[in-house]
C-alpha atoms as a PDB file:
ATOM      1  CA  UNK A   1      -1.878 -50.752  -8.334  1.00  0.00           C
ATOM      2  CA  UNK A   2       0.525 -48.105  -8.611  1.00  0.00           C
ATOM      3  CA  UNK A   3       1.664 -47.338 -12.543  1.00  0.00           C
ATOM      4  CA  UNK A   4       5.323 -46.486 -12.647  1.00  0.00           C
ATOM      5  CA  UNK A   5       6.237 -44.904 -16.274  1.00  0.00           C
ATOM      6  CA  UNK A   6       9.670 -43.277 -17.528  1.00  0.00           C
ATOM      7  CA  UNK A   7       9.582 -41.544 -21.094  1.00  0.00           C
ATOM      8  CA  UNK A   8      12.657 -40.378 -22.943  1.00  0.00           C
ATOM      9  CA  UNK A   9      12.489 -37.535 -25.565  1.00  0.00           C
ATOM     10  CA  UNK A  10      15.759 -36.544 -27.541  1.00  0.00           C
ATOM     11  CA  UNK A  11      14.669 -33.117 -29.135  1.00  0.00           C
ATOM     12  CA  UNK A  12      16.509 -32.254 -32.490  1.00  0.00           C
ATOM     13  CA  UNK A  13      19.250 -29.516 -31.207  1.00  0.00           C
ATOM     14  CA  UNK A  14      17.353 -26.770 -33.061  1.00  0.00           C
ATOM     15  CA  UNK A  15      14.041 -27.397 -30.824  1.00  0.00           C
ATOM     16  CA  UNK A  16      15.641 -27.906 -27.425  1.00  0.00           C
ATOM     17  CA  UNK A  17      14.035 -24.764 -26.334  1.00  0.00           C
ATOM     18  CA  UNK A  18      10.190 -25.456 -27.850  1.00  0.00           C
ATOM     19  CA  UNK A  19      10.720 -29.427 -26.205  1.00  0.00           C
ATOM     20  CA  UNK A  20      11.910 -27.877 -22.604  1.00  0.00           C
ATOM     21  CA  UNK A  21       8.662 -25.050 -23.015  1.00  0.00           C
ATOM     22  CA  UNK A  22       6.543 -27.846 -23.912  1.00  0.00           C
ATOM     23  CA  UNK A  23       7.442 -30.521 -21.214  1.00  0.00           C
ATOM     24  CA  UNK A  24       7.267 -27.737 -18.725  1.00  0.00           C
ATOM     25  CA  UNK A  25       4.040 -27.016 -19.612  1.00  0.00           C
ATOM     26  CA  UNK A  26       2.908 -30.978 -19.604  1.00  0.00           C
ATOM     27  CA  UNK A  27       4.396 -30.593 -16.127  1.00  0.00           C
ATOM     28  CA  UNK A  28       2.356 -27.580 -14.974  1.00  0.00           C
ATOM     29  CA  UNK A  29      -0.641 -29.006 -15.982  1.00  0.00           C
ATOM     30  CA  UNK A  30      -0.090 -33.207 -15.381  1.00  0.00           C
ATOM     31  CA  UNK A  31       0.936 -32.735 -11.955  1.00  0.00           C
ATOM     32  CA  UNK A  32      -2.762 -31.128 -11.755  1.00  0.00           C
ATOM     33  CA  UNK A  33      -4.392 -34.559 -12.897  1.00  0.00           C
ATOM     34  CA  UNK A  34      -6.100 -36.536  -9.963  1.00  0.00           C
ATOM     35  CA  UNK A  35      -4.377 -39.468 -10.938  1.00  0.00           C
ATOM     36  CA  UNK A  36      -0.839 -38.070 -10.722  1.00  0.00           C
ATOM     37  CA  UNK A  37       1.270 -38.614  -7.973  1.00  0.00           C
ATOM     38  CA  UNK A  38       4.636 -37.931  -9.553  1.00  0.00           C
ATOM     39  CA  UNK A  39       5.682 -36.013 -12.902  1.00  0.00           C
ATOM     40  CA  UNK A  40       9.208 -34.844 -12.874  1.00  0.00           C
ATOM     41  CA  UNK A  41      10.790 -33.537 -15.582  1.00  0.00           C
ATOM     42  CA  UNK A  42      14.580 -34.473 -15.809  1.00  0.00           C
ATOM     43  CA  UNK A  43      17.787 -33.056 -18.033  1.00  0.00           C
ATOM     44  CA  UNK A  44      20.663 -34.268 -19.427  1.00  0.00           C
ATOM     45  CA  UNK A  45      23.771 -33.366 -16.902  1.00  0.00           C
ATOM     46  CA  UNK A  46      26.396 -33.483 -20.113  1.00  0.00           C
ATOM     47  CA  UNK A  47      24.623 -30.542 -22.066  1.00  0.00           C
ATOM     48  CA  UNK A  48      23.609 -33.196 -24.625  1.00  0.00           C
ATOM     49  CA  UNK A  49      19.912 -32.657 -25.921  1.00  0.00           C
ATOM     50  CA  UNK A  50      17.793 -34.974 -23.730  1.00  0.00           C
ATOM     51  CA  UNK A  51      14.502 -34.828 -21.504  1.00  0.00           C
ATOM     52  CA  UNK A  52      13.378 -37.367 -19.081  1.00  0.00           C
ATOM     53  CA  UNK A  53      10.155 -38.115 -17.540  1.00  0.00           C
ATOM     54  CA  UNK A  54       9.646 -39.670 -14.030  1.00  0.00           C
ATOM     55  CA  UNK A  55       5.929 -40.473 -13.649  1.00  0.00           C
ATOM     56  CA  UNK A  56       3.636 -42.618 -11.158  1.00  0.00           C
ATOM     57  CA  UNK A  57       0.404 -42.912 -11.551  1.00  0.00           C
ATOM     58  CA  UNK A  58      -2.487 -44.144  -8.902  1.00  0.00           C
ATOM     59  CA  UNK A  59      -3.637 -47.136 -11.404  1.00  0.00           C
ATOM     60  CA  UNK A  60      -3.869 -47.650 -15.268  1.00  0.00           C
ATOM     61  CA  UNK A  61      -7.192 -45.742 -15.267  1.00  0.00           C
ATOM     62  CA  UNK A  62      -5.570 -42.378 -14.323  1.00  0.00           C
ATOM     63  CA  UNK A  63      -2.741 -43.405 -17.373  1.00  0.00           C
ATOM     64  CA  UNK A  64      -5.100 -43.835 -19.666  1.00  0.00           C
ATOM     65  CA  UNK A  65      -6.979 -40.150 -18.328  1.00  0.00           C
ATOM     66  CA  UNK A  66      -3.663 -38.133 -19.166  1.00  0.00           C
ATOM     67  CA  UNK A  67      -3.169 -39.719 -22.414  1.00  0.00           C
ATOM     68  CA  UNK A  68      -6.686 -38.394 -23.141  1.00  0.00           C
ATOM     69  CA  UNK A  69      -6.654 -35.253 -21.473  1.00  0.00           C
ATOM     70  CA  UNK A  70      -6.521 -31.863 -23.352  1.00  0.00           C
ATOM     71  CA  UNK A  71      -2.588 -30.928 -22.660  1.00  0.00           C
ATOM     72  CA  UNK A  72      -1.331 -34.580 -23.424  1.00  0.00           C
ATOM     73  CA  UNK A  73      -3.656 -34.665 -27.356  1.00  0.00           C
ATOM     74  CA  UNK A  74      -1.689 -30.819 -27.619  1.00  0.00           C
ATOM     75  CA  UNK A  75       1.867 -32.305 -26.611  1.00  0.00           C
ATOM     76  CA  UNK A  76       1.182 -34.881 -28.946  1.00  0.00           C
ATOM     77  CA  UNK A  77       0.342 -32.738 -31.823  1.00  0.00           C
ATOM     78  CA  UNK A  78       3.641 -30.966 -31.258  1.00  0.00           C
ATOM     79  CA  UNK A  79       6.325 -32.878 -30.288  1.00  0.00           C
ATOM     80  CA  UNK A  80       6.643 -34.510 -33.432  1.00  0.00           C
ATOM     81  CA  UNK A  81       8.120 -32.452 -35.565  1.00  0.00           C
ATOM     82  CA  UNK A  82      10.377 -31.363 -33.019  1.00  0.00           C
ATOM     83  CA  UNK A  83      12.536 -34.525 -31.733  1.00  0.00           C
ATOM     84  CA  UNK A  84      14.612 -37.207 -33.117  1.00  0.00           C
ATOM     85  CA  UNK A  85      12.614 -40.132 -32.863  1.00  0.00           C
ATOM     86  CA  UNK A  86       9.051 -40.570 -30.945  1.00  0.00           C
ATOM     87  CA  UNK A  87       9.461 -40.342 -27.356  1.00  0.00           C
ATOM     88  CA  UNK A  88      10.471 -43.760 -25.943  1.00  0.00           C
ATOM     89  CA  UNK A  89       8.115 -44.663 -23.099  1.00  0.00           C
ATOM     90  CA  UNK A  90       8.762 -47.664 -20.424  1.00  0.00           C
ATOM     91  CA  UNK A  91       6.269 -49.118 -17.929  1.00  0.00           C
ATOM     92  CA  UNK A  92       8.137 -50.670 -14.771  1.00  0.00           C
ATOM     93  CA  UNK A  93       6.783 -52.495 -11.851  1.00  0.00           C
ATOM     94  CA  UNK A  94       7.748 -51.414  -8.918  1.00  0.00           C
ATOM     95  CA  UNK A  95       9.958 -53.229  -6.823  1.00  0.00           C
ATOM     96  CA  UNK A  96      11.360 -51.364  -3.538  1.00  0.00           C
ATOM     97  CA  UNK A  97       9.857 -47.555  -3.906  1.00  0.00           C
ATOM     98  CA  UNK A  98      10.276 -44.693  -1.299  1.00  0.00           C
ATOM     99  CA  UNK A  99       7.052 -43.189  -0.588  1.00  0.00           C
END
């Protein structure tokens, strides 16, 4: 079953730039994964500091691969230090989704 997932990162305004390199690079290399079928990255239209992620997944198997890959454990190790608060991550069921 499809694994629909949206994260939300609020970077602390003096690491906007290291959080946007970072989730670029999770981007780069997640859309990669077998698993994947959707990783997009998403911005804040008002300027504020903000990063969204838009992710689907073929099942919870391919979840649980990223979250153990290589570039995930290095995110991980970063983006601490660099937001607000930990990244907020919700799982949703889909209900009526475009292919």
């Amino acid at each position: 079953m499809t694994v629909y997932l949206f994260a939300s990162i609020t970077p602390k305004p003096e690491h906007v730039a290291e959080v946007e390199t970072l989730m670029r690079d999770m981007v780069s290399h997640t859309r990669k994964e077998p698993g994947n079928l959707r990783y997009d990255l998403l911005r804040r239209a008002d300027g504020a500091p903000g990063f969204y992620l838009y992710e689907t997944y073929v099942d919870e198997a391919a979840v649980q691969a990223h979250r153990e890959s290589a570039h995930f454990v290095a995110y991980r190790a970063k983006i601490g230090a660099w937001v607000t608060e930990p990244p907020e991550v919700k799982l949703l069921k889909g209900v009526d989704v475009a292919d």
